[in-house]
C-alpha atoms as a PDB file:
ATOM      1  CA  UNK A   1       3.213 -10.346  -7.144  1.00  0.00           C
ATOM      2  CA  UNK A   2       2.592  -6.912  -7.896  1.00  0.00           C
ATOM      3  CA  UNK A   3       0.102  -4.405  -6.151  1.00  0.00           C
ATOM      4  CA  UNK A   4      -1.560  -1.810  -8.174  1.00  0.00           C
ATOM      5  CA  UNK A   5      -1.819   1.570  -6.510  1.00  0.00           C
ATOM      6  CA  UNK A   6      -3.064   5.209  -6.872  1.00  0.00           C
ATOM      7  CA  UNK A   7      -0.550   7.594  -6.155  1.00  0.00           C
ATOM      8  CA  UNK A   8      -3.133  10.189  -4.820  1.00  0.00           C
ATOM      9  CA  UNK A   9      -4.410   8.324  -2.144  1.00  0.00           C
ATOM     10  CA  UNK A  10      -0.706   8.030  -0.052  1.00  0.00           C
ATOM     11  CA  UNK A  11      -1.018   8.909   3.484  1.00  0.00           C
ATOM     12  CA  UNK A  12       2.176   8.140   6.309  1.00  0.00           C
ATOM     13  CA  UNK A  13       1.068   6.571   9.484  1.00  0.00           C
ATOM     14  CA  UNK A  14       1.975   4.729  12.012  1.00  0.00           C
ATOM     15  CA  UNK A  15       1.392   0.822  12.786  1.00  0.00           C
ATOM     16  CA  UNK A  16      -0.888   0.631  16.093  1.00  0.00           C
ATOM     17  CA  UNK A  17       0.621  -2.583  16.772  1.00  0.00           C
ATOM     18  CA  UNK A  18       4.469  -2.313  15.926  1.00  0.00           C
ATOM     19  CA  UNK A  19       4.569   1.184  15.609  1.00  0.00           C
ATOM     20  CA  UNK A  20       6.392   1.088  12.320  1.00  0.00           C
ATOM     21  CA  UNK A  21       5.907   3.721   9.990  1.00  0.00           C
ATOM     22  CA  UNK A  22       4.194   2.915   6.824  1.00  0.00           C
ATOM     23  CA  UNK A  23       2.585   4.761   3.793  1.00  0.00           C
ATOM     24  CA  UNK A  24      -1.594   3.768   3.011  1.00  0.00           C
ATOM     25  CA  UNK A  25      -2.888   3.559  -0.694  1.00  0.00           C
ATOM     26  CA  UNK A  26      -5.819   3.057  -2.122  1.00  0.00           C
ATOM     27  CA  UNK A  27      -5.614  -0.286  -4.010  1.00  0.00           C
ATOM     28  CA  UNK A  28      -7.148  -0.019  -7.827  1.00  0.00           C
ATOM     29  CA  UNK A  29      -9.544  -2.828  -6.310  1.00  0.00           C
ATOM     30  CA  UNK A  30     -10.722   0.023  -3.600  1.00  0.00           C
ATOM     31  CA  UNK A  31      -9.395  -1.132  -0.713  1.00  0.00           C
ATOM     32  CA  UNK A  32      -6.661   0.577   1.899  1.00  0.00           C
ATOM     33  CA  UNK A  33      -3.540  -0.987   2.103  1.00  0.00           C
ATOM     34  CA  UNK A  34      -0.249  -0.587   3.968  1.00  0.00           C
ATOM     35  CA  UNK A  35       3.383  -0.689   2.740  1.00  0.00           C
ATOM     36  CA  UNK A  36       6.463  -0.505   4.549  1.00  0.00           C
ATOM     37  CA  UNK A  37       8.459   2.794   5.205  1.00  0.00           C
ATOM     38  CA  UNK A  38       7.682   6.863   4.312  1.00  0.00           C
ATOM     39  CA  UNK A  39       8.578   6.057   0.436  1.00  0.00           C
ATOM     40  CA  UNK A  40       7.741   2.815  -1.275  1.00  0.00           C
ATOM     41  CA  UNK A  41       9.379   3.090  -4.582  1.00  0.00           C
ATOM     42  CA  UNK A  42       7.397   2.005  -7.630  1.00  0.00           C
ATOM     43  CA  UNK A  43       8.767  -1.117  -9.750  1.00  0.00           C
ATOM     44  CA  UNK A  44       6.617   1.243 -12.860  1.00  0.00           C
ATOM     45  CA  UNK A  45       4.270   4.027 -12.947  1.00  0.00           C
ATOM     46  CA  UNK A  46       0.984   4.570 -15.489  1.00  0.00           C
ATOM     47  CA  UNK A  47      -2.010   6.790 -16.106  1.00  0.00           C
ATOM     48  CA  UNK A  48      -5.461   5.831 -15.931  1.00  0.00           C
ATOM     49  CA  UNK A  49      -7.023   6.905 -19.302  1.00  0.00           C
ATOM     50  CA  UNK A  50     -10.064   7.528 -17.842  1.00  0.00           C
ATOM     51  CA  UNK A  51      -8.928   9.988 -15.077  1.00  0.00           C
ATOM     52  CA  UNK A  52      -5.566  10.888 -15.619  1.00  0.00           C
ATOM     53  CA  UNK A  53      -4.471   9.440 -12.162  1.00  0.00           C
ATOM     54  CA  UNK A  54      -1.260   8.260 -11.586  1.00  0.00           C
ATOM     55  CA  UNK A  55      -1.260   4.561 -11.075  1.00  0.00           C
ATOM     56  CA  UNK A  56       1.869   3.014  -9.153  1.00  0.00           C
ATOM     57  CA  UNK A  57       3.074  -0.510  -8.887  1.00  0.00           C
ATOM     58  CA  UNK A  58       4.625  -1.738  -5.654  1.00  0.00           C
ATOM     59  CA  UNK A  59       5.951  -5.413  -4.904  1.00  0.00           C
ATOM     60  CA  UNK A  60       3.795  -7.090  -2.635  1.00  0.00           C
ATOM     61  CA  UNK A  61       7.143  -8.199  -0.950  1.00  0.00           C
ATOM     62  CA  UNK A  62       7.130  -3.759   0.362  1.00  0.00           C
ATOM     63  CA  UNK A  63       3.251  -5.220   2.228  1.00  0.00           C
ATOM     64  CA  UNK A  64       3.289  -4.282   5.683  1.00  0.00           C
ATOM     65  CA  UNK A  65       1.526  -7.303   6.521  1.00  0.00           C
ATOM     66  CA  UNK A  66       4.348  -9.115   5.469  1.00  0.00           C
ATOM     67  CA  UNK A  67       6.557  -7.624   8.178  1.00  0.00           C
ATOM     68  CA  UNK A  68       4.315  -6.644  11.116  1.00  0.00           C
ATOM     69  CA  UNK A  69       4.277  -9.496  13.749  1.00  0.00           C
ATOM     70  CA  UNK A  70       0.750  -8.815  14.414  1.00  0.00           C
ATOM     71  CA  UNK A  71      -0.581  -8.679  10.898  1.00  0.00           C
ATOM     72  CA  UNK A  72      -2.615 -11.898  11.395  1.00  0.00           C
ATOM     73  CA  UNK A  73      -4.932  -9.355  13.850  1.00  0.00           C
ATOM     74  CA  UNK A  74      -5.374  -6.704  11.505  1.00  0.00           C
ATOM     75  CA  UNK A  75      -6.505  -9.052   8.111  1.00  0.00           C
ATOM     76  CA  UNK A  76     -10.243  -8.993   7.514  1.00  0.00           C
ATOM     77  CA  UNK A  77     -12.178 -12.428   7.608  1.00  0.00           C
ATOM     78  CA  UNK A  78     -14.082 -13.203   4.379  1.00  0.00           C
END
């Protein structure tokens, strides 16, 4: 599974419950997401026609949540 990202939205944190450090994008979808490390690499990069933004694609595999032992806490009910 891929996630589709813009590149303008990266910020490095911090995890407040493992304290690992991880990048946030913006998802195209609009939503903020977390990824593992200070430099996800991008499987492929694009342009939105519209905007000119740089659009990244990370494997869903570099997902915080699917490291962090306390990502169960942190996923939003629907």
């Amino acid at each position: 599974m891929v996630l589709t990202v813009y590149d303008d939205t990266r910020g490095v944190g911090r995890c407040r419950s493992c304290d690992a450090v991880i990048t946030w994008f913006e998802l195209t979808s609009g939503k903020r997401h977390p990824f593992n490390g200070r430099d996800p690499v991008y499987l492929q990069t694009d342009s939105d026609p519209a905007t000119a933004r740089l659009i990244g694609h990370l494997d869903a595999k570099d997902s915080h949540f699917t490291t962090c032992p306390q990502s169960a806490v942190w996923r939003r009910r629907r």
